[in-house]
Every structure is written in structure tokens, then in C-alpha cells.
Protein backbone atom coordinates (compact mmCIF):
# COMPACT_ATOMS: atom_id res chain seq x y z
CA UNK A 1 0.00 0.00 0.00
CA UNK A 2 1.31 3.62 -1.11
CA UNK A 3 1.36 6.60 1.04
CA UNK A 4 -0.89 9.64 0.90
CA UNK A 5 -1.04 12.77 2.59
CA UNK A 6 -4.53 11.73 4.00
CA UNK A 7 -2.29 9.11 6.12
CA UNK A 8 -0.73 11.60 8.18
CA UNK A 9 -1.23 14.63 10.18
CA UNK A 10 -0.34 17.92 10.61
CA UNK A 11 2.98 17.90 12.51
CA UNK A 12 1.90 20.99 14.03
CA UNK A 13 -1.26 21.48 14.84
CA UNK A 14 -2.96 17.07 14.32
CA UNK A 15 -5.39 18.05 11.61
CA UNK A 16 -5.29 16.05 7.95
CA UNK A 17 -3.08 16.88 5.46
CA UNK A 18 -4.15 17.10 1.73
CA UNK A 19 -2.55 16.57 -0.96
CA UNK A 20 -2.14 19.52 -3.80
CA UNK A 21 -0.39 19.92 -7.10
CA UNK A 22 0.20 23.40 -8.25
CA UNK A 23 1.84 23.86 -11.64
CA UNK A 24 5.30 22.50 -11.32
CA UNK A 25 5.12 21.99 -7.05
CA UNK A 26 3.39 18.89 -5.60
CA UNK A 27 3.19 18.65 -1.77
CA UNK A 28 1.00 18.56 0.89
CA UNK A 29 -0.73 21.19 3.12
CA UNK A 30 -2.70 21.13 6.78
CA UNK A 31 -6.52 21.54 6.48
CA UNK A 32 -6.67 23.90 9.38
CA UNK A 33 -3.11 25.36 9.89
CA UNK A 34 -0.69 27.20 7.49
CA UNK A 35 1.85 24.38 7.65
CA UNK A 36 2.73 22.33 4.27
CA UNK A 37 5.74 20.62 2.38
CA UNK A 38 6.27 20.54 -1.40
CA UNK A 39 8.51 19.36 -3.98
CA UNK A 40 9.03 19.37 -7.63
CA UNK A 41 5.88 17.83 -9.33
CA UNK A 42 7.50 15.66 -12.26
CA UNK A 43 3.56 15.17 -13.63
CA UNK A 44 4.31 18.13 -16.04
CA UNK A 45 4.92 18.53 -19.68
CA UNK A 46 8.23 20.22 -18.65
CA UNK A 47 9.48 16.49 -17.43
CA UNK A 48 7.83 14.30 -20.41
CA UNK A 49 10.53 13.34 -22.72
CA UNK A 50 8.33 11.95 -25.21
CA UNK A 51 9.34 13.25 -28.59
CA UNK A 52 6.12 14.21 -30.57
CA UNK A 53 5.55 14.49 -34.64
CA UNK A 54 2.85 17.03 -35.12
CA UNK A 55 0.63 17.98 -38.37
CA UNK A 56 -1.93 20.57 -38.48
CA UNK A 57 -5.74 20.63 -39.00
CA UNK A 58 -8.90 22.80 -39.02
CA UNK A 59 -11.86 21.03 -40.08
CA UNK A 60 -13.53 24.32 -40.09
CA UNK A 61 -11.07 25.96 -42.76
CA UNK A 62 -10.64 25.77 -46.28
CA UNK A 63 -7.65 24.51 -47.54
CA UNK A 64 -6.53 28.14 -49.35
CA UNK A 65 -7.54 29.60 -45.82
CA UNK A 66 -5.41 26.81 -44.18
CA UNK A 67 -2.04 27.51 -45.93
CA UNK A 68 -2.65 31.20 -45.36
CA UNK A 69 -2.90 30.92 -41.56
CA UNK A 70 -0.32 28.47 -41.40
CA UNK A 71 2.13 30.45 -43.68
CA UNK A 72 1.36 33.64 -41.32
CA UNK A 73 1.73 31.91 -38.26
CA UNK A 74 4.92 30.08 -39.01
CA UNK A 75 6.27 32.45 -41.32
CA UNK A 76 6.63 30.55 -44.02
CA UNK A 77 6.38 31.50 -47.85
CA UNK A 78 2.90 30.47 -49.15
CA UNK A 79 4.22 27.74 -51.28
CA UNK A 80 6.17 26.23 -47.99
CA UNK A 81 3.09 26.05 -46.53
CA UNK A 82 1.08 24.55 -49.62
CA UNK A 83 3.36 22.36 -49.54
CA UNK A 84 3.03 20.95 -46.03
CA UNK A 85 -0.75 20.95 -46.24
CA UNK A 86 -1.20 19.08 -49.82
CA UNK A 87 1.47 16.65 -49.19
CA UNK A 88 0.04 16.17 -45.52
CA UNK A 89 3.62 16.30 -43.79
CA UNK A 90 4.62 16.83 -40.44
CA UNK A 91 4.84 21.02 -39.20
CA UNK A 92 7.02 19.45 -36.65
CA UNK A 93 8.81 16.20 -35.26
CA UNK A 94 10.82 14.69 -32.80
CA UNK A 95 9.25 17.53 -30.45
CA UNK A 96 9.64 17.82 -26.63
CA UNK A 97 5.78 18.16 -24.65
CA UNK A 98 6.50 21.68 -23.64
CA UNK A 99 7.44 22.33 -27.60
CA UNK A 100 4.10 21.34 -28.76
CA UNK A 101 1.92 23.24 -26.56
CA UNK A 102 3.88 26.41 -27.54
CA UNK A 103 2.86 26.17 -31.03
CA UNK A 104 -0.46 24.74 -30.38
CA UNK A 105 -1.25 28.25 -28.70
CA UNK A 106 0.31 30.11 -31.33
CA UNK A 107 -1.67 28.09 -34.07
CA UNK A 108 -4.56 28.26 -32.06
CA UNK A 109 -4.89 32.03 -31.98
CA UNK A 110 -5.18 31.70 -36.38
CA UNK A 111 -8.04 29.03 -36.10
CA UNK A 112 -5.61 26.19 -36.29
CA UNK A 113 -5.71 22.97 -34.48
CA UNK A 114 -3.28 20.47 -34.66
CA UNK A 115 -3.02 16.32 -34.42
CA UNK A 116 -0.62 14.82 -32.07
CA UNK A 117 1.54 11.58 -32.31
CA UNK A 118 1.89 9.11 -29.91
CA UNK A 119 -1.11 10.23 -27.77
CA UNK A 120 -0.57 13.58 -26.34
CA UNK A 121 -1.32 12.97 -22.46
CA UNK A 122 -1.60 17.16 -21.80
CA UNK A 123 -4.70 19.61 -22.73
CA UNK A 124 -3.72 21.86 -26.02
CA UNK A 125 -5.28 25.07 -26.55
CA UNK A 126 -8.75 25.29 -28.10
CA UNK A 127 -8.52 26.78 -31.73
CA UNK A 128 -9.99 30.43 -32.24
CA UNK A 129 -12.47 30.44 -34.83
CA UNK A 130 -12.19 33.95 -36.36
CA UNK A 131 -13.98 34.31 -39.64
CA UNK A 132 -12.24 33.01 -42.97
């Protein structure tokens, strides 16, 4: 049997301890008091060493609309990003977590979504729909 933080107590005032994870900190804090402990939470994209091949989609774009938001928002020349979208090629591989989530927020703000391989375990940013 593993450990929690609901098997102990507060060392300084007896009340249960909870367990939190805050961004990159993982610990666990007194229900009553002030008193808590925390260490590095390795749960994070930061710490995933996966190495991911990405493509991009937008089922609610056109393909001429497509290339155009993907040539703007990775400044390529239009015929770069033709290129990528007719042929169907990767925008990226052998990509680190923390990688991928950068550019799914920056394709995300030109209506751009994008498909992940293997399985992507963390939540990407929601495309923006702004009109064609």
C-alpha cells in the first residue's frame, strides 16, 4: 500500500493533510493550519521526454484559408506552406511536450488545431475560430 497525505497529520497542529499539485510543485498542506511541504511535481509537460511528430488541422477551414494561416503563423512562404498541407507532412517532429503546446497556442490564436503523435497525455489550446 502507497502513502498519501490523507495518512498523516499535521505535525503541528494534528489536523489532515491534503494533498495539492500546483503547476510545477506537488506537496502537501494542513486543512486547518498554514503548515505544508512541497517538492518538484515531475507530472508536467516540462518532465515528459516523449518526442512528438505534429501535423496541423482545421476542419472548419478551407484549404486556401489553411495555408494562409499556417504560412502567417509560421512564417513561411505560401508555397512552404502549400506544400506541407497538400502533401500532408509533419509542421514538426521529434518535439519535446512543452514544444508542442507552444505552437499549439500560437496556431490556435489563427483558427488552427493540430493532431498529435503518440497520444498527447496534456490539454492543447482550443482553436480560435475567427472568420475566414
Amino acid at each position: 500500500m502507497t502513502d498519501t497525505a490523507e495518512d498523516y497529520n499535521c505535525p503541528d497542529c494534528g489536523s489532515p493533510l491534503i494533498p495539492f499539485e500546483d503547476g510545477s510543485c506537488a506537496g502537501s498542506k494542513c486543512t486547518t493550519c498554514d503548515w505544508a511541504v512541497a517538492t518538484t511535481n515531475h507530472n508536467t509537460p516540462a518532465f515528459d521526454k516523449t518526442l512528438y511528430t505534429v501535423w496541423p488541422e482545421s476542419p472548419t477551414l478551407d484549404r486556401s484559408h489553411l495555408i494562409a494561416k499556417l504560412a502567417v503563423a509560421l512564417a513561411l512562404k505560401t508555397r512552404e506552406a502549400m506544400e506541407l498541407v497538400d502533401s500532408g507532412s509533419p509542421i514538426a517532429q521529434s518535439m519535446e511536450a512543452w514544444k508542442v503546446i507552444q505552437l499549439s497556442n500560437t496556431l490556435s490564436l489563427k483558427g488552427i488545431s493540430i493532431r498529435v503523435e503518440p497520444t498527447f497525455p496534456w490539454p492543447l489550446a482550443m482553436p480560435n475560430h475567427p472568420d475566414k
